[in-house]
PDB file of N, CA and C in Angstrom:
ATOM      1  N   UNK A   1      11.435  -2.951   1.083  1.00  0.00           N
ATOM      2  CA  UNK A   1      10.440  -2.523   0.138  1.00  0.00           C
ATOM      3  C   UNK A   1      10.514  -1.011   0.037  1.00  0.00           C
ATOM      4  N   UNK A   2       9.763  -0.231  -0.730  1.00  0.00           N
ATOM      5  CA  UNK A   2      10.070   0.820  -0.790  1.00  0.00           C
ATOM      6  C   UNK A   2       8.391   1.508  -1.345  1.00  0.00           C
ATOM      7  N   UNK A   3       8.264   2.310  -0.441  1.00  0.00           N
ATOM      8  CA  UNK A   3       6.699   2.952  -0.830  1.00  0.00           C
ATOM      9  C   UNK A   3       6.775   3.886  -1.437  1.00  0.00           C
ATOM     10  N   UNK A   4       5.965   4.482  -2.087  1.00  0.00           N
ATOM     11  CA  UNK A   4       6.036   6.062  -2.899  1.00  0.00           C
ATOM     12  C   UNK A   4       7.992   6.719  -2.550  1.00  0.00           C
ATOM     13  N   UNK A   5       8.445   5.891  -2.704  1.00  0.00           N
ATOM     14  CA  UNK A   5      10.553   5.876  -3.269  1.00  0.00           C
ATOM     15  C   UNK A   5      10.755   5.736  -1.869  1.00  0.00           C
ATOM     16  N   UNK A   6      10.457   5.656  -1.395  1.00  0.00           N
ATOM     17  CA  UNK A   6      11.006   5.894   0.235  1.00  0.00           C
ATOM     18  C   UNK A   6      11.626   4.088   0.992  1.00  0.00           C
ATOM     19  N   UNK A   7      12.174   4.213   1.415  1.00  0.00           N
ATOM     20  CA  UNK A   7      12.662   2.165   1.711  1.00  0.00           C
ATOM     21  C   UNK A   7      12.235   2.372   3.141  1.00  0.00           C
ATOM     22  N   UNK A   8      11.364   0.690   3.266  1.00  0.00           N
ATOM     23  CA  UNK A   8      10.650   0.755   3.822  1.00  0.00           C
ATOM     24  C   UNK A   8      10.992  -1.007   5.059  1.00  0.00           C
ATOM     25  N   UNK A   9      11.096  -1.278   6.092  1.00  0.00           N
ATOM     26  CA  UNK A   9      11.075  -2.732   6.207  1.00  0.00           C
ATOM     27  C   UNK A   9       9.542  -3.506   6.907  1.00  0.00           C
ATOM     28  N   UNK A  10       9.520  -4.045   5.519  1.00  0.00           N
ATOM     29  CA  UNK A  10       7.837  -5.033   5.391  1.00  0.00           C
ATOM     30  C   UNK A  10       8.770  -6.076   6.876  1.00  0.00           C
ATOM     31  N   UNK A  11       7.615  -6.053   7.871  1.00  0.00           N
ATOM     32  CA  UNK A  11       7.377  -7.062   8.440  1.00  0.00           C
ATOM     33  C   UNK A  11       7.164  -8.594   8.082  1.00  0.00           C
ATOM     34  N   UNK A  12       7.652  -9.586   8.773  1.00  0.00           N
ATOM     35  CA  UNK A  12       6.908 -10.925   8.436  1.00  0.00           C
ATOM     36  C   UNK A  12       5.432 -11.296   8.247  1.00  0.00           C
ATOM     37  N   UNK A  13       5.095 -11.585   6.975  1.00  0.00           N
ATOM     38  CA  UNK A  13       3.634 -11.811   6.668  1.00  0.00           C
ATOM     39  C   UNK A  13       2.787 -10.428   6.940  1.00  0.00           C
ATOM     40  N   UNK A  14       3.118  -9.209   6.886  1.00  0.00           N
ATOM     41  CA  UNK A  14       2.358  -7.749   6.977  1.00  0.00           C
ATOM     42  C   UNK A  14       1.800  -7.964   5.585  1.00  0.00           C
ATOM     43  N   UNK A  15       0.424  -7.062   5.987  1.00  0.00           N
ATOM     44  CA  UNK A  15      -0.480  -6.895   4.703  1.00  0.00           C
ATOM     45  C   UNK A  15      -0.507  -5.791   4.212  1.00  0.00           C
ATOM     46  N   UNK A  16      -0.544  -5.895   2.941  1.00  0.00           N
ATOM     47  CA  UNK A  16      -0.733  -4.000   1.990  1.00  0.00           C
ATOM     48  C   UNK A  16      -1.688  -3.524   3.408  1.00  0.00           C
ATOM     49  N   UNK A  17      -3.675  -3.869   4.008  1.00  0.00           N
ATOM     50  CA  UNK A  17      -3.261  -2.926   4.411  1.00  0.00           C
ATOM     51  C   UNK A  17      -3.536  -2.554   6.369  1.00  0.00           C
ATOM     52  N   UNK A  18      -2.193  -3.598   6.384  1.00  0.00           N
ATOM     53  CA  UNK A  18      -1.894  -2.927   7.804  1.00  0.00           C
ATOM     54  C   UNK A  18      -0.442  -2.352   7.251  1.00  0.00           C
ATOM     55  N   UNK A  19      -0.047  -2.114   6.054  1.00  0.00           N
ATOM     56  CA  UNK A  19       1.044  -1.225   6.115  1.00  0.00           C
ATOM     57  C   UNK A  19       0.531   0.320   5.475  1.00  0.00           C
ATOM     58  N   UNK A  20      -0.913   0.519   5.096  1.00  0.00           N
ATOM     59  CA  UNK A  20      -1.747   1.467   4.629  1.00  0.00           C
ATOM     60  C   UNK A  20      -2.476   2.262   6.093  1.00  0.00           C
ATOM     61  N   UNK A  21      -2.609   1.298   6.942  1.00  0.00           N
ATOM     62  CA  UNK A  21      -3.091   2.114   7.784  1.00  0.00           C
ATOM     63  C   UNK A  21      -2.163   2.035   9.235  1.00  0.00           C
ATOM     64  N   UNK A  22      -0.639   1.634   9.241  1.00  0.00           N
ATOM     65  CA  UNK A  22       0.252   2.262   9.980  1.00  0.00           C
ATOM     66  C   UNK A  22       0.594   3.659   9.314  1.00  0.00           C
ATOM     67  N   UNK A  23       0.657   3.557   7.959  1.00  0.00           N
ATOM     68  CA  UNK A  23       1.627   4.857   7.325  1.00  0.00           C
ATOM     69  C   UNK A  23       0.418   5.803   7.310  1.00  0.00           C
ATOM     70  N   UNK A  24      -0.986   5.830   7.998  1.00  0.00           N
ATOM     71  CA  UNK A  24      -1.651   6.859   8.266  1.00  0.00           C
ATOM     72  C   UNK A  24      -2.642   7.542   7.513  1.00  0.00           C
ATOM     73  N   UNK A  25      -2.841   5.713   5.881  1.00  0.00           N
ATOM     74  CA  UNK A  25      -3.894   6.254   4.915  1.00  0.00           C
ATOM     75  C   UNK A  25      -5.058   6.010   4.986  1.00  0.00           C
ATOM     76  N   UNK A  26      -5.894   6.336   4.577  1.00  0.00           N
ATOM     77  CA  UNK A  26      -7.586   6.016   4.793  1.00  0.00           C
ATOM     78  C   UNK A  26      -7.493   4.930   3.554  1.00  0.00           C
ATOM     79  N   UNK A  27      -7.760   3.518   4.018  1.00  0.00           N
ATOM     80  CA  UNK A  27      -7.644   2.222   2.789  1.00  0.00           C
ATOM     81  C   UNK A  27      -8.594   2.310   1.983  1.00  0.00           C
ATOM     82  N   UNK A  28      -9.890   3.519   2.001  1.00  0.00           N
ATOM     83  CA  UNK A  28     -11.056   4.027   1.367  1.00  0.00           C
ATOM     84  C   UNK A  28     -10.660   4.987   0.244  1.00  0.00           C
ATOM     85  N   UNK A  29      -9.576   5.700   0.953  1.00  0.00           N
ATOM     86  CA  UNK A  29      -9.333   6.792  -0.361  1.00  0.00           C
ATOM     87  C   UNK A  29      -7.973   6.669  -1.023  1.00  0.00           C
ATOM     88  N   UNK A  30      -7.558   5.646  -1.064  1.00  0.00           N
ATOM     89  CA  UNK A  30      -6.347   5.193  -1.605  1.00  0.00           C
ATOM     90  C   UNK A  30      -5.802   3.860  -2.525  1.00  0.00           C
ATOM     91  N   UNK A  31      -5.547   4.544  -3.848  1.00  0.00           N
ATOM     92  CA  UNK A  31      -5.092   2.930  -5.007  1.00  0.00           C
ATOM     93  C   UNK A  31      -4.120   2.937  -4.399  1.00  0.00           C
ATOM     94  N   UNK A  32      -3.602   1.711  -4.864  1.00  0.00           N
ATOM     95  CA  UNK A  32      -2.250   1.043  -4.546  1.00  0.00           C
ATOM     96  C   UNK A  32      -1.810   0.475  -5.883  1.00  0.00           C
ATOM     97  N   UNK A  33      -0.942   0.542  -6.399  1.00  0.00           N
ATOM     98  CA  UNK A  33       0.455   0.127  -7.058  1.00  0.00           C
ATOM     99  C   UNK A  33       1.238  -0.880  -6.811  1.00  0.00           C
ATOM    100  N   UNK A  34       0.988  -2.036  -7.007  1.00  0.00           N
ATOM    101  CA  UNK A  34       2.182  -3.096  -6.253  1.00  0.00           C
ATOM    102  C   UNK A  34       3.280  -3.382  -7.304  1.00  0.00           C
ATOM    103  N   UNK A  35       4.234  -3.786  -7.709  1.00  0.00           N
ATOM    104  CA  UNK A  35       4.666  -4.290  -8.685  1.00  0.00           C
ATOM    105  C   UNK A  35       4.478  -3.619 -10.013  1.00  0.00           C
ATOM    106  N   UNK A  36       3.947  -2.705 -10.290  1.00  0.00           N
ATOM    107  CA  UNK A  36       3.864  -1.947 -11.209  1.00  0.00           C
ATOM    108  C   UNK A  36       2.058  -2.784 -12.080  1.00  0.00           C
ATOM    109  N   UNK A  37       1.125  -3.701 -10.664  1.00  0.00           N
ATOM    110  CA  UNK A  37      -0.127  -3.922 -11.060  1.00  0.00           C
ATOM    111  C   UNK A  37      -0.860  -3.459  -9.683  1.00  0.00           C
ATOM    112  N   UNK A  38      -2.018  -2.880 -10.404  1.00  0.00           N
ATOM    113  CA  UNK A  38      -2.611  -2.279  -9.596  1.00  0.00           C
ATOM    114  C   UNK A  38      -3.355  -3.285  -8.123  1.00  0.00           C
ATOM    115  N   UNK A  39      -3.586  -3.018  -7.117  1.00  0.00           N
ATOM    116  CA  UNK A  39      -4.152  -4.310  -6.297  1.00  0.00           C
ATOM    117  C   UNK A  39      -5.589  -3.198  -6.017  1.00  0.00           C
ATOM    118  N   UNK A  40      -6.708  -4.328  -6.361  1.00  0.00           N
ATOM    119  CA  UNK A  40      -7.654  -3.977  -6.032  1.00  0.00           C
ATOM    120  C   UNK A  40      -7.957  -3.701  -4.535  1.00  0.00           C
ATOM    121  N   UNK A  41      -8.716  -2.889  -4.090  1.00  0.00           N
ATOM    122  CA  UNK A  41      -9.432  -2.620  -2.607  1.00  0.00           C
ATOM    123  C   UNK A  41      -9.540  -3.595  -1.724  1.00  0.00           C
ATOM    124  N   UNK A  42     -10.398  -4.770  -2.213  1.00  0.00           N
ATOM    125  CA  UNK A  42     -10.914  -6.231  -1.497  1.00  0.00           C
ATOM    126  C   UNK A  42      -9.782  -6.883  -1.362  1.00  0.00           C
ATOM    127  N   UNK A  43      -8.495  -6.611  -2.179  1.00  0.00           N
ATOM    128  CA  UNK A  43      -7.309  -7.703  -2.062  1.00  0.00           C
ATOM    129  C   UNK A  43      -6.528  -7.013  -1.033  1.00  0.00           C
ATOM    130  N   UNK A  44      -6.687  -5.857  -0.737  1.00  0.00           N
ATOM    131  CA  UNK A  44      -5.882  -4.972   0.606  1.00  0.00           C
ATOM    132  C   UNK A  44      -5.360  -6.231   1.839  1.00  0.00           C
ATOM    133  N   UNK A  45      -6.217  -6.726   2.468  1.00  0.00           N
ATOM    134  CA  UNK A  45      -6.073  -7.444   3.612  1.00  0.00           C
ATOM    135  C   UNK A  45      -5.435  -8.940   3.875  1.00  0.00           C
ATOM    136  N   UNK A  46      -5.604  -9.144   2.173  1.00  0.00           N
ATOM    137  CA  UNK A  46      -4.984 -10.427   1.920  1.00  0.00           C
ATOM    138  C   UNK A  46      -3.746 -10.467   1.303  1.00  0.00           C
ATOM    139  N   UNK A  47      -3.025  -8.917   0.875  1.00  0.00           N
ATOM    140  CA  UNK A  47      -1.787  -9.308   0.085  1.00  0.00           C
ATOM    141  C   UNK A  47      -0.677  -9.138   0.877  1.00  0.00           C
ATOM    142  N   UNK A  48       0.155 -10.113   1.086  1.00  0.00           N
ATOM    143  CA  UNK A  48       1.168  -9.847   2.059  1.00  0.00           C
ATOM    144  C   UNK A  48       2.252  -9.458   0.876  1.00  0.00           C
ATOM    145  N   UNK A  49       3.170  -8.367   1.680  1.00  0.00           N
ATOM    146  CA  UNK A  49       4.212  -7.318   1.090  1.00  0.00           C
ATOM    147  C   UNK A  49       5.763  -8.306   1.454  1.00  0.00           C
ATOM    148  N   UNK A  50       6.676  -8.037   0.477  1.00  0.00           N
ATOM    149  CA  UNK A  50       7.956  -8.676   0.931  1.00  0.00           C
ATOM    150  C   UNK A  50       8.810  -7.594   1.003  1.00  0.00           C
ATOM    151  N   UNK A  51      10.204  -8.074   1.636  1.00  0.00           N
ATOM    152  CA  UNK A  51      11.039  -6.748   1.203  1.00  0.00           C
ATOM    153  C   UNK A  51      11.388  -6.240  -0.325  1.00  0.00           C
ATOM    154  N   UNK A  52      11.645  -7.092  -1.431  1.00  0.00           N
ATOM    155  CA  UNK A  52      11.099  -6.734  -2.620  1.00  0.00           C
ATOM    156  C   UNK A  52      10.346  -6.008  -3.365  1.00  0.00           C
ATOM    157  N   UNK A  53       9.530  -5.371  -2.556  1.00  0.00           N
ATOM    158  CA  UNK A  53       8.020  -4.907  -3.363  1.00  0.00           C
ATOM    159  C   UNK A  53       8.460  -3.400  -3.576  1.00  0.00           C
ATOM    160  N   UNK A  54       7.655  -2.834  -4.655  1.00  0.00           N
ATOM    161  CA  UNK A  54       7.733  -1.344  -5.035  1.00  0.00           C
ATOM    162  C   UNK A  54       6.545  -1.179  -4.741  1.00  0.00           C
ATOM    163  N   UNK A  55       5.968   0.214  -4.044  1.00  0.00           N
ATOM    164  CA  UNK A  55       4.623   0.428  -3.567  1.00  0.00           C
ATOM    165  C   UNK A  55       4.056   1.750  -4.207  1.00  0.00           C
ATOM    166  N   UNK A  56       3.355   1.875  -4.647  1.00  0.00           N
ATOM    167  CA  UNK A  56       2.673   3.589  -4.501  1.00  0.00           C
ATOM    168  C   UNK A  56       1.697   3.533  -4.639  1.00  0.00           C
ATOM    169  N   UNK A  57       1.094   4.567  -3.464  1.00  0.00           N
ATOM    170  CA  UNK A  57      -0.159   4.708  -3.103  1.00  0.00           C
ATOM    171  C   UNK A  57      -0.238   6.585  -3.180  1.00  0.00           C
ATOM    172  N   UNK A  58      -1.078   6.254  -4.209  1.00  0.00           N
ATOM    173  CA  UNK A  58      -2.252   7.706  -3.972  1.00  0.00           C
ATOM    174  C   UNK A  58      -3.230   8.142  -3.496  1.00  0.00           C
ATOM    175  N   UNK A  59      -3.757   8.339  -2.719  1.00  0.00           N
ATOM    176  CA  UNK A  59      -4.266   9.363  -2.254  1.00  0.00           C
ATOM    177  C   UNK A  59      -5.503  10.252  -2.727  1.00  0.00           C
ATOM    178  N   UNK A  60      -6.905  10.285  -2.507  1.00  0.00           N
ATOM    179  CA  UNK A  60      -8.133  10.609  -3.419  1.00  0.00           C
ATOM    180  C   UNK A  60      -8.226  11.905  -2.747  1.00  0.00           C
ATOM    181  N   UNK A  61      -8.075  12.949  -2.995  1.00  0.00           N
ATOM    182  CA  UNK A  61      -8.718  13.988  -1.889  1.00  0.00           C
ATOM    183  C   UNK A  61      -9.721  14.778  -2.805  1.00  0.00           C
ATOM    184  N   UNK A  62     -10.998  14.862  -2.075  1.00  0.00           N
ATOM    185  CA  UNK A  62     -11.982  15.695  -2.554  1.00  0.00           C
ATOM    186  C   UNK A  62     -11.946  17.255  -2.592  1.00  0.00           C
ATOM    187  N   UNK A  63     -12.558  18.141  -3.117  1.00  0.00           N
ATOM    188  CA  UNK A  63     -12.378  19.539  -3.526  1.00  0.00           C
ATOM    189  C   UNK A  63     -13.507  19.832  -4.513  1.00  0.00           C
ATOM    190  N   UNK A  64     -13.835  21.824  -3.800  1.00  0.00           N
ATOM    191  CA  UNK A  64     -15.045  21.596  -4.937  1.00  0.00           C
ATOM    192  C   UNK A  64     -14.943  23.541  -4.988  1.00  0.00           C
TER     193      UNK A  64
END
């Protein structure tokens, strides 16, 4: 799989997001991109990733 371009190897049955919060993101401040459709927040824990998948995740950072 490959996250924000980078190739990546999805574990057996790993979820968007235990692969969101190995790679060190807050699953609060971050969309996700699967397939070129967006996966909602609540679907984080239930979508399992294949080696196939295109990922990108952004990142919310506040500023004022």
């Amino acid at each position: 799989m490959f996250v924000n371009g980078v190739e990546k190897k999805a574990r057996n049955g790993m979820t968007l997001l235990e692969l969101i919060e190995e790679e060190g993101f807050d699953a609060q401040r971050v969309a996700v991109e699967k397939n070129g459709q967006i996966v909602p927040k609540k679907l984080f824990a239930e979508t399992i990733l294949c080696d196939s998948d295109k990922l990108e995740v952004v990142c919310f950072v506040g500023g004022g």
